[in-house]
PDB file of N, CA and C in Angstrom:
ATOM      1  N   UNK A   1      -2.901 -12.780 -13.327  1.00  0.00           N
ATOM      2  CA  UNK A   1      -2.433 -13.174 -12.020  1.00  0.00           C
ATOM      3  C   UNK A   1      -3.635 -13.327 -11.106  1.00  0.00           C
ATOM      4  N   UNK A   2      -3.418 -14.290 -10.317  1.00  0.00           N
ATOM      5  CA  UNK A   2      -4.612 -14.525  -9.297  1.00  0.00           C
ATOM      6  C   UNK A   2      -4.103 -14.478  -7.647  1.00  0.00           C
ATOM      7  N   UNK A   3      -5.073 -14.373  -7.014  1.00  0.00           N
ATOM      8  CA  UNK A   3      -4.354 -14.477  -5.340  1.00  0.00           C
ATOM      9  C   UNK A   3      -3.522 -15.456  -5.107  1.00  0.00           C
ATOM     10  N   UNK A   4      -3.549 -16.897  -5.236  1.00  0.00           N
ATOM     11  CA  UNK A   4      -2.308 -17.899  -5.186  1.00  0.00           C
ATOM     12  C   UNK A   4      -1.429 -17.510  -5.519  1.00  0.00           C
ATOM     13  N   UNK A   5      -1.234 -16.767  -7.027  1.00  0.00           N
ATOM     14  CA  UNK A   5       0.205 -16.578  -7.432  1.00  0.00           C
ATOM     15  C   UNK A   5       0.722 -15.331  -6.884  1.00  0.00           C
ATOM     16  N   UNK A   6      -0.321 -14.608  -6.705  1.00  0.00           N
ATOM     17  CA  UNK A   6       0.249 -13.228  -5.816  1.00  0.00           C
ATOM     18  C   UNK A   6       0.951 -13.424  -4.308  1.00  0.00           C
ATOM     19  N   UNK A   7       0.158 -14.408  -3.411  1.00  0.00           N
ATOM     20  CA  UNK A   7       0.151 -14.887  -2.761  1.00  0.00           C
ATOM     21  C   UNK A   7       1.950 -15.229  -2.301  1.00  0.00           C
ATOM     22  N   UNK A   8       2.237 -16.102  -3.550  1.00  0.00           N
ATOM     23  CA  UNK A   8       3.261 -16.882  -3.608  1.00  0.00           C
ATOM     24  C   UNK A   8       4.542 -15.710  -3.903  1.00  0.00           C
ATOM     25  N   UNK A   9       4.650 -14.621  -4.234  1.00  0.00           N
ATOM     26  CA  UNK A   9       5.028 -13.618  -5.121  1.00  0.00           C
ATOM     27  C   UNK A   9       6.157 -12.865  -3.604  1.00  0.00           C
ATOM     28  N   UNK A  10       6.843 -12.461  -3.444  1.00  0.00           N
ATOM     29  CA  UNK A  10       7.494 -11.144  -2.916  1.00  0.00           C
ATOM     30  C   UNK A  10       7.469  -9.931  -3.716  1.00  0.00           C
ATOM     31  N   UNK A  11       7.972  -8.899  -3.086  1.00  0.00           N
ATOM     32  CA  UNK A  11       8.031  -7.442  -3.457  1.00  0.00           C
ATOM     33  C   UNK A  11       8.762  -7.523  -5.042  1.00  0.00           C
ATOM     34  N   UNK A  12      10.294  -8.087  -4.969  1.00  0.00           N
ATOM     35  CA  UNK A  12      10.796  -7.795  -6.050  1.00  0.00           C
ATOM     36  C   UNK A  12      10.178  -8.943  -6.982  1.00  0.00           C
ATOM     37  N   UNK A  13       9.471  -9.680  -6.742  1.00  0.00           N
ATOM     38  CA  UNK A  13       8.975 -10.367  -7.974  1.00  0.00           C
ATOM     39  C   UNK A  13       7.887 -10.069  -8.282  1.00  0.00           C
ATOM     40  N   UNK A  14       6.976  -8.940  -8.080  1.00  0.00           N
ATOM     41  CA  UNK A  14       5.802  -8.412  -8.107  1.00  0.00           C
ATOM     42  C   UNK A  14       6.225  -7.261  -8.603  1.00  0.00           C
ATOM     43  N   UNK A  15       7.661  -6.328  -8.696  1.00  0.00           N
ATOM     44  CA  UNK A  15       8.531  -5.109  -9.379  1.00  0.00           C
ATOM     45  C   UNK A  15       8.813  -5.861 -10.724  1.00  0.00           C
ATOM     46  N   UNK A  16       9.304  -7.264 -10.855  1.00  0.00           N
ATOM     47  CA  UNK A  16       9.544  -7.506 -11.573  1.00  0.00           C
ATOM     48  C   UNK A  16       8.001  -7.645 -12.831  1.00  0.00           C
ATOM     49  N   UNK A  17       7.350  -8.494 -12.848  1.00  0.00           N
ATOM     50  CA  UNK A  17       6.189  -8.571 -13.361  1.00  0.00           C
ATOM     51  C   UNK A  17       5.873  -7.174 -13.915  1.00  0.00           C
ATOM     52  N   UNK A  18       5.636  -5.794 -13.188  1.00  0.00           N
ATOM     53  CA  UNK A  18       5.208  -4.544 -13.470  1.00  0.00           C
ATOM     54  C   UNK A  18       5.854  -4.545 -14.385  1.00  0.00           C
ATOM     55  N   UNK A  19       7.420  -4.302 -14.141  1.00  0.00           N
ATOM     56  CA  UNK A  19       8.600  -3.868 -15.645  1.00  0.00           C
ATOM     57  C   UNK A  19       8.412  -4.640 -16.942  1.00  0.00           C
ATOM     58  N   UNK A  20       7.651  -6.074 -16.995  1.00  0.00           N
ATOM     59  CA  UNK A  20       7.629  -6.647 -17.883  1.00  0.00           C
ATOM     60  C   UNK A  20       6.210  -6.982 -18.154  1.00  0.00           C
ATOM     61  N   UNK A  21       5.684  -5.785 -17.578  1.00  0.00           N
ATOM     62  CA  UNK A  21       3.890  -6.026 -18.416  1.00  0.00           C
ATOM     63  C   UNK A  21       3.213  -7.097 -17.978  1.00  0.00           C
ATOM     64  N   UNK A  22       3.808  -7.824 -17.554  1.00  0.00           N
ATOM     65  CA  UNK A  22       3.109  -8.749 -17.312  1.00  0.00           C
ATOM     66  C   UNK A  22       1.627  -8.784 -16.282  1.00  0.00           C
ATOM     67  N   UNK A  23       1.525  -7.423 -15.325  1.00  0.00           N
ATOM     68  CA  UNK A  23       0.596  -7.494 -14.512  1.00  0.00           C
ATOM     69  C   UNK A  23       0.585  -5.598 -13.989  1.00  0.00           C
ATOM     70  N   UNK A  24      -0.459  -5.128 -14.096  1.00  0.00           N
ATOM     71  CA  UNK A  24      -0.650  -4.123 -13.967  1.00  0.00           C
ATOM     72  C   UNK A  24      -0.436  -3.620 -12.198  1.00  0.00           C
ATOM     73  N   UNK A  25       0.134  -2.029 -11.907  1.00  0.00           N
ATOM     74  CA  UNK A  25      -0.091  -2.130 -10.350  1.00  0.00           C
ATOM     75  C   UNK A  25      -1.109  -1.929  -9.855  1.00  0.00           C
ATOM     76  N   UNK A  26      -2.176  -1.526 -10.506  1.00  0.00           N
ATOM     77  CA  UNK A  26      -3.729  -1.716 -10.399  1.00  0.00           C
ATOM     78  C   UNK A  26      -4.337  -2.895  -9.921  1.00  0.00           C
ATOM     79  N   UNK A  27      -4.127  -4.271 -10.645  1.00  0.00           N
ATOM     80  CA  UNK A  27      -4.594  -5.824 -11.133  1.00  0.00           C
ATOM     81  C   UNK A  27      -3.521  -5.577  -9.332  1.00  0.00           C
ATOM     82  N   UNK A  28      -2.759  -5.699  -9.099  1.00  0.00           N
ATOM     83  CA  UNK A  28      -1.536  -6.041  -7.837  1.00  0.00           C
ATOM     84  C   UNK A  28      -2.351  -5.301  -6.729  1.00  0.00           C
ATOM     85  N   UNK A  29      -2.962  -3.995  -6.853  1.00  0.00           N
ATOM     86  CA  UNK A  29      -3.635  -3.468  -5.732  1.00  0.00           C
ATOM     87  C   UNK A  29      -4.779  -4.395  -5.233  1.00  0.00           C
ATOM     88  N   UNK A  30      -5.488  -4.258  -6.418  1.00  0.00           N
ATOM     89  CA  UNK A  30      -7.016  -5.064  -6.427  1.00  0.00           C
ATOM     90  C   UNK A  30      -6.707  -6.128  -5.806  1.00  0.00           C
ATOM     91  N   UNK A  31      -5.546  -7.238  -5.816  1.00  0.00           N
ATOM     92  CA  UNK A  31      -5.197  -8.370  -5.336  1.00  0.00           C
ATOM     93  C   UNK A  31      -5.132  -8.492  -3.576  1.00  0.00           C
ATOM     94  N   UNK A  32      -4.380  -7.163  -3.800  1.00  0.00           N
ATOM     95  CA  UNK A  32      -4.345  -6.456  -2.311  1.00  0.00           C
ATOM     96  C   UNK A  32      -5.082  -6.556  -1.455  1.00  0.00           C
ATOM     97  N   UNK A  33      -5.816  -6.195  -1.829  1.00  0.00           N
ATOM     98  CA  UNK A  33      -7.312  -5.336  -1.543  1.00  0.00           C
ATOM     99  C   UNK A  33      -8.063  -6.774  -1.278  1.00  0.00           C
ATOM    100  N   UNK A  34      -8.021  -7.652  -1.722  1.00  0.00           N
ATOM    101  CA  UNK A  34      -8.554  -9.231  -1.837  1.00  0.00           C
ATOM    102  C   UNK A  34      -8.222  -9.831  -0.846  1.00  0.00           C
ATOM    103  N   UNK A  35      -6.871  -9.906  -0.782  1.00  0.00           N
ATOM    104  CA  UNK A  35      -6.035 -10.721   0.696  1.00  0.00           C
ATOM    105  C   UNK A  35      -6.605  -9.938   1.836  1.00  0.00           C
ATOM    106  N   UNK A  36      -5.869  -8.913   1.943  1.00  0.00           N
ATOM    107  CA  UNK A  36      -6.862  -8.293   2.962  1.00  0.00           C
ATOM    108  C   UNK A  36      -8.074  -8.612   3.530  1.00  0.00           C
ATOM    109  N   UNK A  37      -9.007  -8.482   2.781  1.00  0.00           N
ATOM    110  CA  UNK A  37     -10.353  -8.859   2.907  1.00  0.00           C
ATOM    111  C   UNK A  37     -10.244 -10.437   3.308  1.00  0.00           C
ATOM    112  N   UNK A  38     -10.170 -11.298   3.016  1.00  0.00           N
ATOM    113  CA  UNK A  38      -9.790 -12.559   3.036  1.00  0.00           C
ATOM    114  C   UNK A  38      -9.364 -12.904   4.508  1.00  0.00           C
ATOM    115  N   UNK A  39      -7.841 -12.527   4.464  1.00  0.00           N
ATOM    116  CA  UNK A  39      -7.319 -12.583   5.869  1.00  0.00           C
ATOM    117  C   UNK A  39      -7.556 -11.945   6.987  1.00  0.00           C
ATOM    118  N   UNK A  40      -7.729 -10.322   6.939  1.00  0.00           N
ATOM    119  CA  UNK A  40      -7.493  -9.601   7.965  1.00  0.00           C
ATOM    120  C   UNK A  40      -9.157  -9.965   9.108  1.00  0.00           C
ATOM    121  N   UNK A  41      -9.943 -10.424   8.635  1.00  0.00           N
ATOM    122  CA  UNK A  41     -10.920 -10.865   9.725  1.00  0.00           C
ATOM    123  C   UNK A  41     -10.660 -11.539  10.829  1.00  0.00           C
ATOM    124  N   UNK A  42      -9.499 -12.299  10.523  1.00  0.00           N
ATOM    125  CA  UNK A  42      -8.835 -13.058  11.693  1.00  0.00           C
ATOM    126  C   UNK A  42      -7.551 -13.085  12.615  1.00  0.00           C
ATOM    127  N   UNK A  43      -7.186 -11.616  11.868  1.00  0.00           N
ATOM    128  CA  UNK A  43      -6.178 -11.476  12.301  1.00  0.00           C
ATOM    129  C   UNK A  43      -5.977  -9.680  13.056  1.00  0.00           C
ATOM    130  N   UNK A  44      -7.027  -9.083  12.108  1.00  0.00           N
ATOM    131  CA  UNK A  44      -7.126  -8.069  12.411  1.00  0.00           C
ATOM    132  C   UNK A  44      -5.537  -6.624  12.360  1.00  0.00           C
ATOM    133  N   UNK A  45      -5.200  -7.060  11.244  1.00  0.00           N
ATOM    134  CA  UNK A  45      -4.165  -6.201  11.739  1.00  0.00           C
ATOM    135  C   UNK A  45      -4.152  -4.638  10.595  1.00  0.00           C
ATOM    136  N   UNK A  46      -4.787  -4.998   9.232  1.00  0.00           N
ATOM    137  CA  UNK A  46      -5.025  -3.837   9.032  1.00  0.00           C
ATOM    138  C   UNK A  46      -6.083  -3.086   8.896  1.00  0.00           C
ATOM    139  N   UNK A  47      -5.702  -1.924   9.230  1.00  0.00           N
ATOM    140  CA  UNK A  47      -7.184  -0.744   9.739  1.00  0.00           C
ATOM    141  C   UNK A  47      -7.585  -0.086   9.134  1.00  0.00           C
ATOM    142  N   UNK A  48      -6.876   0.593   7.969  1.00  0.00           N
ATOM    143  CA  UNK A  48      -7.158   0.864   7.039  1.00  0.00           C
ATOM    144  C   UNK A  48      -6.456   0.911   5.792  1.00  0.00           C
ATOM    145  N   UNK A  49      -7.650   0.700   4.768  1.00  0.00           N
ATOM    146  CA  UNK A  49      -7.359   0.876   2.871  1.00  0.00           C
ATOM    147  C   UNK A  49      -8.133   1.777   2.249  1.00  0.00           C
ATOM    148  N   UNK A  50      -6.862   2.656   1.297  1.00  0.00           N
ATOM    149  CA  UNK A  50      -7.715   3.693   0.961  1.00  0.00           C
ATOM    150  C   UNK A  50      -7.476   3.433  -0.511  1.00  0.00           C
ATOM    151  N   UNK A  51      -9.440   2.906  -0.671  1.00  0.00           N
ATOM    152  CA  UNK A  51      -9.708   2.659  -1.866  1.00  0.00           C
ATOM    153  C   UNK A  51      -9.411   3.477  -3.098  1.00  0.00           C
ATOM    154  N   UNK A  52      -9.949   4.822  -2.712  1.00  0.00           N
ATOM    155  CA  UNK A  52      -9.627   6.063  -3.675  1.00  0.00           C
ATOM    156  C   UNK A  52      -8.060   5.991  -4.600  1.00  0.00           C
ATOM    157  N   UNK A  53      -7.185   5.562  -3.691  1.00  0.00           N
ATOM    158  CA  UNK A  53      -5.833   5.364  -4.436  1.00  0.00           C
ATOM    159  C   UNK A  53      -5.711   4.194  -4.753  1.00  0.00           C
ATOM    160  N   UNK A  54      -6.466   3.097  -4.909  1.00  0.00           N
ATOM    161  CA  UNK A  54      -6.346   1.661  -5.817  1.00  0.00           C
ATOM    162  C   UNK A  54      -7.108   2.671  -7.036  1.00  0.00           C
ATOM    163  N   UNK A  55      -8.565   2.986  -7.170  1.00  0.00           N
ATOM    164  CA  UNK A  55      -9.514   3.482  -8.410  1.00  0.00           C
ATOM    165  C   UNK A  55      -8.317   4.032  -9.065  1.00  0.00           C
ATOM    166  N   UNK A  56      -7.565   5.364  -8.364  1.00  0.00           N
ATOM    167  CA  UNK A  56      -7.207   6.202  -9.172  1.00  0.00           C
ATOM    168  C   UNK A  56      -5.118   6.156  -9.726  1.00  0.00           C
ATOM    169  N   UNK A  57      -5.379   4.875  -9.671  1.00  0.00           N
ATOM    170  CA  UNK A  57      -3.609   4.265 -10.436  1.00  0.00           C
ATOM    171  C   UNK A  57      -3.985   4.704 -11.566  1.00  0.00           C
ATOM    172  N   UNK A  58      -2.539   5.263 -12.195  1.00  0.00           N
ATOM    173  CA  UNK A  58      -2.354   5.223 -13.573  1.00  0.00           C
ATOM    174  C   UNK A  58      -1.902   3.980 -14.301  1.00  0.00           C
ATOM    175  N   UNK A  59      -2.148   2.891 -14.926  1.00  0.00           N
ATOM    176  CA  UNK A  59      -1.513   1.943 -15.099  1.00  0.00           C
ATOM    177  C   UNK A  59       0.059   2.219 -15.726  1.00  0.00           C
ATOM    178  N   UNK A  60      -0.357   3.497 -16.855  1.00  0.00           N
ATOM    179  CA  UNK A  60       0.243   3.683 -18.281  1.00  0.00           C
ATOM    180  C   UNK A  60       1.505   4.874 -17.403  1.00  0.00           C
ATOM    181  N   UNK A  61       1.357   5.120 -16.299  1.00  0.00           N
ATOM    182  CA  UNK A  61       2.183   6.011 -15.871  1.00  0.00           C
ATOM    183  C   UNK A  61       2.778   5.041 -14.827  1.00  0.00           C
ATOM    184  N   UNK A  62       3.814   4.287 -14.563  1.00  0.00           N
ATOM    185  CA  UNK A  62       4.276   3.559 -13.504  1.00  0.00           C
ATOM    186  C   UNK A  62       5.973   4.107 -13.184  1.00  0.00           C
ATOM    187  N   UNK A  63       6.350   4.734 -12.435  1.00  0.00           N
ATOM    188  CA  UNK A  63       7.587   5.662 -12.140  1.00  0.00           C
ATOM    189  C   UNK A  63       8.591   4.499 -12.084  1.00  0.00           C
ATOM    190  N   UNK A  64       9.814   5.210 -12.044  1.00  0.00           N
ATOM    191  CA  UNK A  64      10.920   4.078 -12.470  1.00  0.00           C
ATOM    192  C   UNK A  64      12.026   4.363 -11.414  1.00  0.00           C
ATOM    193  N   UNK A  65      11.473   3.281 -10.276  1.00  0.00           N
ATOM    194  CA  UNK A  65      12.033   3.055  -9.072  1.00  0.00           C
ATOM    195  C   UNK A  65      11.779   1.370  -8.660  1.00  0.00           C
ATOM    196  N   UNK A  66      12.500   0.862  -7.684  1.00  0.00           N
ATOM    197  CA  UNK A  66      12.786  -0.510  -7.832  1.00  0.00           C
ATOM    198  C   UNK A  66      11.536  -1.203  -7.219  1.00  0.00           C
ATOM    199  N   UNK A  67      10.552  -0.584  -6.648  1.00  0.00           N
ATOM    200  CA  UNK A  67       9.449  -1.433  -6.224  1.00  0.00           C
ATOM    201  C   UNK A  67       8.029  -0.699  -6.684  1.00  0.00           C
ATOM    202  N   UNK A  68       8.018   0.035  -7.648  1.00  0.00           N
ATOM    203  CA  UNK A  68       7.193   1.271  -8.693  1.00  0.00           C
ATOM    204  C   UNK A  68       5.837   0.057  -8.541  1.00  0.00           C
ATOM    205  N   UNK A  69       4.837   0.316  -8.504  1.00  0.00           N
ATOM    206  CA  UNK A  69       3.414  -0.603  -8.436  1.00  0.00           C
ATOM    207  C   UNK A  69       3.562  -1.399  -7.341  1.00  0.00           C
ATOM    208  N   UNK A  70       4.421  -1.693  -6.691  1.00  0.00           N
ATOM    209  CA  UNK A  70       3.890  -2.861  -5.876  1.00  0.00           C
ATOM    210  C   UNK A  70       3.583  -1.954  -4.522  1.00  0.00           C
ATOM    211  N   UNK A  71       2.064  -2.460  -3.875  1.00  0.00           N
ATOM    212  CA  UNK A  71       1.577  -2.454  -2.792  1.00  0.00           C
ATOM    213  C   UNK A  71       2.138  -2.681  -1.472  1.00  0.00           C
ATOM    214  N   UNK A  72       1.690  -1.932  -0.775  1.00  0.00           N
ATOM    215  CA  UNK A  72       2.730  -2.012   0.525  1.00  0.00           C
ATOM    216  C   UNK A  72       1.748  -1.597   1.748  1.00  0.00           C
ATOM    217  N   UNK A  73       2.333  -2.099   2.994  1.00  0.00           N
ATOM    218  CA  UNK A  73       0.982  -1.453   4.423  1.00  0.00           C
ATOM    219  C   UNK A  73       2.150  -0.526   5.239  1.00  0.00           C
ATOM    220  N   UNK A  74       1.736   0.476   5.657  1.00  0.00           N
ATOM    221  CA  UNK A  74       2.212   1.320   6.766  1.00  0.00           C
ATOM    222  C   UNK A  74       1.905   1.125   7.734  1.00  0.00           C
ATOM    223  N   UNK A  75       2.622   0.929   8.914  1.00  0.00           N
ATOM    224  CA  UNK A  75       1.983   0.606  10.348  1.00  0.00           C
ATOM    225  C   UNK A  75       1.827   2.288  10.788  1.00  0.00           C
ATOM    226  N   UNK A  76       0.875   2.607  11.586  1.00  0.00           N
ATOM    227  CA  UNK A  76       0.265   3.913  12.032  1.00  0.00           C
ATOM    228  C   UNK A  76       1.293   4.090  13.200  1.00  0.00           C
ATOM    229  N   UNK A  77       2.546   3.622  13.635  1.00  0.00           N
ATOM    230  CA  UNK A  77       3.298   3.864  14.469  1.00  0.00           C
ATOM    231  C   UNK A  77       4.812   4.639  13.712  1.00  0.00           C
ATOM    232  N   UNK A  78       4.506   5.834  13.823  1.00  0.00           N
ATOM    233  CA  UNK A  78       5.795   6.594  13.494  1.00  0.00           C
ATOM    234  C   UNK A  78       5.672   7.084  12.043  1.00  0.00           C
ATOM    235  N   UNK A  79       5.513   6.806  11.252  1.00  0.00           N
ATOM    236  CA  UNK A  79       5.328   6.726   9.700  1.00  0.00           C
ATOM    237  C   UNK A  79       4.205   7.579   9.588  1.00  0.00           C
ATOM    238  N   UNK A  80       4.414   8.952  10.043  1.00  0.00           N
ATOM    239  CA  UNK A  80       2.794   9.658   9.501  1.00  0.00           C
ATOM    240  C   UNK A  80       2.703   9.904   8.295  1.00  0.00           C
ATOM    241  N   UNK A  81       1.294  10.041   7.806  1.00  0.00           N
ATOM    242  CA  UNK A  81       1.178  10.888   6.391  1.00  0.00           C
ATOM    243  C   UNK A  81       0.089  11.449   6.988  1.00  0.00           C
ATOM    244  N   UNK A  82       0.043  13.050   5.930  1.00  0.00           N
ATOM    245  CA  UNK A  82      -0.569  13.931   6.384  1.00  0.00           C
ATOM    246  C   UNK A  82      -2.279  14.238   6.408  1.00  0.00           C
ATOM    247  N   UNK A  83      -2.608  14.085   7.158  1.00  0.00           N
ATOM    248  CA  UNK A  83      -4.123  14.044   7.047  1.00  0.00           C
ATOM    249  C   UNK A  83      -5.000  12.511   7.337  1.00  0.00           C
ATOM    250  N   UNK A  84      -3.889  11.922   7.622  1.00  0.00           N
ATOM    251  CA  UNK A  84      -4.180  10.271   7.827  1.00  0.00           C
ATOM    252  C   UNK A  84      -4.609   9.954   9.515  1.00  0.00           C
ATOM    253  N   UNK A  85      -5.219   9.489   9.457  1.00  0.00           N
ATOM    254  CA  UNK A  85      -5.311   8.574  10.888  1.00  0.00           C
ATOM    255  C   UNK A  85      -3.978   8.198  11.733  1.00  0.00           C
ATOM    256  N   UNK A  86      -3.375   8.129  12.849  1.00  0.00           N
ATOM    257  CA  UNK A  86      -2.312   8.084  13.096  1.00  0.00           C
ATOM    258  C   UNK A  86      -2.606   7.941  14.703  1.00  0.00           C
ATOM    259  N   UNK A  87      -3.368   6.682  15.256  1.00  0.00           N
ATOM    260  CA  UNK A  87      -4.007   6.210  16.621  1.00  0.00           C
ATOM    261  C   UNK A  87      -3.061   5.442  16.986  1.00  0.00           C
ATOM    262  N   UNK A  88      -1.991   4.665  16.596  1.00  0.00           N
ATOM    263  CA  UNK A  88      -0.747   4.220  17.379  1.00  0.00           C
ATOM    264  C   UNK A  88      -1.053   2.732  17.954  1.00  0.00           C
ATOM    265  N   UNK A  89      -2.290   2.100  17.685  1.00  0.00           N
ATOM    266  CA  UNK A  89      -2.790   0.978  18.741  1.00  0.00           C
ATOM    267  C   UNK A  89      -3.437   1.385  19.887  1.00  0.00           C
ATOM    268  N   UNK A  90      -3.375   2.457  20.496  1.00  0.00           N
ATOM    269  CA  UNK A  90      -3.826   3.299  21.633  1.00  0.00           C
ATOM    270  C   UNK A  90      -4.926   3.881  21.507  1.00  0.00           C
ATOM    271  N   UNK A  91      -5.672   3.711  22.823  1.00  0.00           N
ATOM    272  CA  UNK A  91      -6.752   4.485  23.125  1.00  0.00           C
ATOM    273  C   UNK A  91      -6.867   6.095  22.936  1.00  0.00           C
ATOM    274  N   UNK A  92      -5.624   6.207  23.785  1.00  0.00           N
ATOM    275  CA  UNK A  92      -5.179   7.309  24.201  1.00  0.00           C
ATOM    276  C   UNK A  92      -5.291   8.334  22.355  1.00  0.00           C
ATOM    277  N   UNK A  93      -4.949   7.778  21.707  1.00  0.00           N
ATOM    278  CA  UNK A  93      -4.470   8.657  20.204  1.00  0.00           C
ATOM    279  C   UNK A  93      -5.667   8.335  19.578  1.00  0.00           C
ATOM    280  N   UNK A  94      -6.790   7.573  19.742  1.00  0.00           N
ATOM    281  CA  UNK A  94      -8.049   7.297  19.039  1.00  0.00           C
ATOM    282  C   UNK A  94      -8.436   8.539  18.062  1.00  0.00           C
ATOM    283  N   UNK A  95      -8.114   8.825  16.905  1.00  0.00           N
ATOM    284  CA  UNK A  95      -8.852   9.902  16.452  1.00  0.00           C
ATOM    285  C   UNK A  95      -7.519  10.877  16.138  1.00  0.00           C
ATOM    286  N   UNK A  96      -6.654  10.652  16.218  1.00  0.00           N
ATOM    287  CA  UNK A  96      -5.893  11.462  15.939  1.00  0.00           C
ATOM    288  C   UNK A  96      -5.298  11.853  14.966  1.00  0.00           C
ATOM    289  N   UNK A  97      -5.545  12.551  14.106  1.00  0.00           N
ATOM    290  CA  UNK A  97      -4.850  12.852  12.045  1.00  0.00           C
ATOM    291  C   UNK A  97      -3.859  13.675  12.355  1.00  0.00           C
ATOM    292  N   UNK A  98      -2.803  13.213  11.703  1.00  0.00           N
ATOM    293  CA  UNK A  98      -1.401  13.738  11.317  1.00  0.00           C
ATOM    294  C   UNK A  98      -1.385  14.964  10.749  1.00  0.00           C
ATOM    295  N   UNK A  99      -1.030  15.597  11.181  1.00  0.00           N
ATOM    296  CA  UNK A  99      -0.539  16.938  10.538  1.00  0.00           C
ATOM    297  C   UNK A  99       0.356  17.629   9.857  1.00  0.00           C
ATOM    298  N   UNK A 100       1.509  16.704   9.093  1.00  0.00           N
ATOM    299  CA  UNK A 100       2.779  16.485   8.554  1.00  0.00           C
ATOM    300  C   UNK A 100       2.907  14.935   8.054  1.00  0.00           C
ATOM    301  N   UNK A 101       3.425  15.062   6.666  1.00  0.00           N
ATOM    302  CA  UNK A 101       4.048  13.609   6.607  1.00  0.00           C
ATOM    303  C   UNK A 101       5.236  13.979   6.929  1.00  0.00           C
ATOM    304  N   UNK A 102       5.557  12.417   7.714  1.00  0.00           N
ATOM    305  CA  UNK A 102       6.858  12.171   8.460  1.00  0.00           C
ATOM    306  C   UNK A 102       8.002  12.061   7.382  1.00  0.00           C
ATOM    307  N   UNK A 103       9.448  12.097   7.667  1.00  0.00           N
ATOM    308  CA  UNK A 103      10.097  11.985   7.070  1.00  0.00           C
ATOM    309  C   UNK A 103      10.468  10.903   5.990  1.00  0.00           C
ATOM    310  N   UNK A 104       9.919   9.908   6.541  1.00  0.00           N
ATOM    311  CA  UNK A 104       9.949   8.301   5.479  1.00  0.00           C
ATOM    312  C   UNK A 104       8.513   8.386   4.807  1.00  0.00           C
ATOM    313  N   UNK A 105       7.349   9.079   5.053  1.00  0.00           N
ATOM    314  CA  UNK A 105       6.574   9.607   3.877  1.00  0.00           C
ATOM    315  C   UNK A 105       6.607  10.218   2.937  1.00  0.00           C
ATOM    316  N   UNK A 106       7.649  11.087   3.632  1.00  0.00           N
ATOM    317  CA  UNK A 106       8.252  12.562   2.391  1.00  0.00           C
ATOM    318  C   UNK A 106       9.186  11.862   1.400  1.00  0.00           C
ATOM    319  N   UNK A 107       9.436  10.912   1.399  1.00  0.00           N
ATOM    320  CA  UNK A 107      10.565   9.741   0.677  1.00  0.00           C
ATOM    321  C   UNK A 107       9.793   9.307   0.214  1.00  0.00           C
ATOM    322  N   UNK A 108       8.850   8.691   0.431  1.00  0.00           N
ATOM    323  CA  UNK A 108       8.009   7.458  -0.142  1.00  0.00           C
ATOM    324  C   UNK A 108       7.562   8.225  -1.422  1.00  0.00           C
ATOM    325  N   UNK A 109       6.643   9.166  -1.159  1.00  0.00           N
ATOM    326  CA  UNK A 109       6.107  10.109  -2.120  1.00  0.00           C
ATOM    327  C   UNK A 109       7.148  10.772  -3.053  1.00  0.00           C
ATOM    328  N   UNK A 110       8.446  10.501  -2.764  1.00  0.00           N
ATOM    329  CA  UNK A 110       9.008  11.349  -3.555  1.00  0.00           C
ATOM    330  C   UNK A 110       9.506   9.882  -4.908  1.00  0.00           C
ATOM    331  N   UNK A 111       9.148   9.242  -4.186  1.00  0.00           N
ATOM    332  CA  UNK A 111       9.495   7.779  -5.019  1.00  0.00           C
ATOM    333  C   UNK A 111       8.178   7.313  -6.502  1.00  0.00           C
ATOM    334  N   UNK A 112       7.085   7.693  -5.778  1.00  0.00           N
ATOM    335  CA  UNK A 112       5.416   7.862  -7.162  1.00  0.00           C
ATOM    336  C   UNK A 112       6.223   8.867  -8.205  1.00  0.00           C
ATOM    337  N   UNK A 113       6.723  10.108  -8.280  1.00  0.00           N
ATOM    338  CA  UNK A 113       6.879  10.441  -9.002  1.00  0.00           C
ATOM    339  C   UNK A 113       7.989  10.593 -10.283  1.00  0.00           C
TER     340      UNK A 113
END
């Protein structure tokens, strides 16, 4: 798979691909990780990627839930995770790390495993 076709791709057809081997959620991060780079210079909207969790995917371990590998962005408004950056768009919160994941984190995470 390449950025065009990723590109071209939604969530469940990027779930789909994972279930059928066809593309690792690793190869789907890295892609990620590409667009990003690519786009966000001009648009500026995401602030951060944390590389450490693209390196450290299991390919051979992918959990069996309906969007299992596919990549996703959190907006820093409401959605904490713990120990994360969590500045809101605001000056005012510049610097500010979460101290709890929020309730739709505590879900999310319960979904990897």
């Amino acid at each position: 798979m390449n950025l065009v076709e990723y590109s071209k791709s939604d969530g469940v057809a990027l779930a789909d691909l994972i279930r059928k081997g066809e593309v690792s959620p690793k190869r789907l991060a890295y892609l990620f990780l590409e667009a990003v780079e690519k786009v966000n210079p001009r648009i500026n909207a995401v602030i951060e990627v944390y590389l450490d969790r693209i390196e450290s995917l299991d390919d051979q371990k992918v959990p069996d839930s309906p969007f299992a590998g596919v990549p996703f962005l959190m907006k820093d408004i409401g959605a904490g995770e713990r120990g994360q950056h969590q500045e809101s768009g605001s000056k005012l919160m510049k610097g500010h790390v979460v101290d709890n994941d929020s309730f739709l984190t505590m879900l999310l995470r319960t979904l990897k495993n």
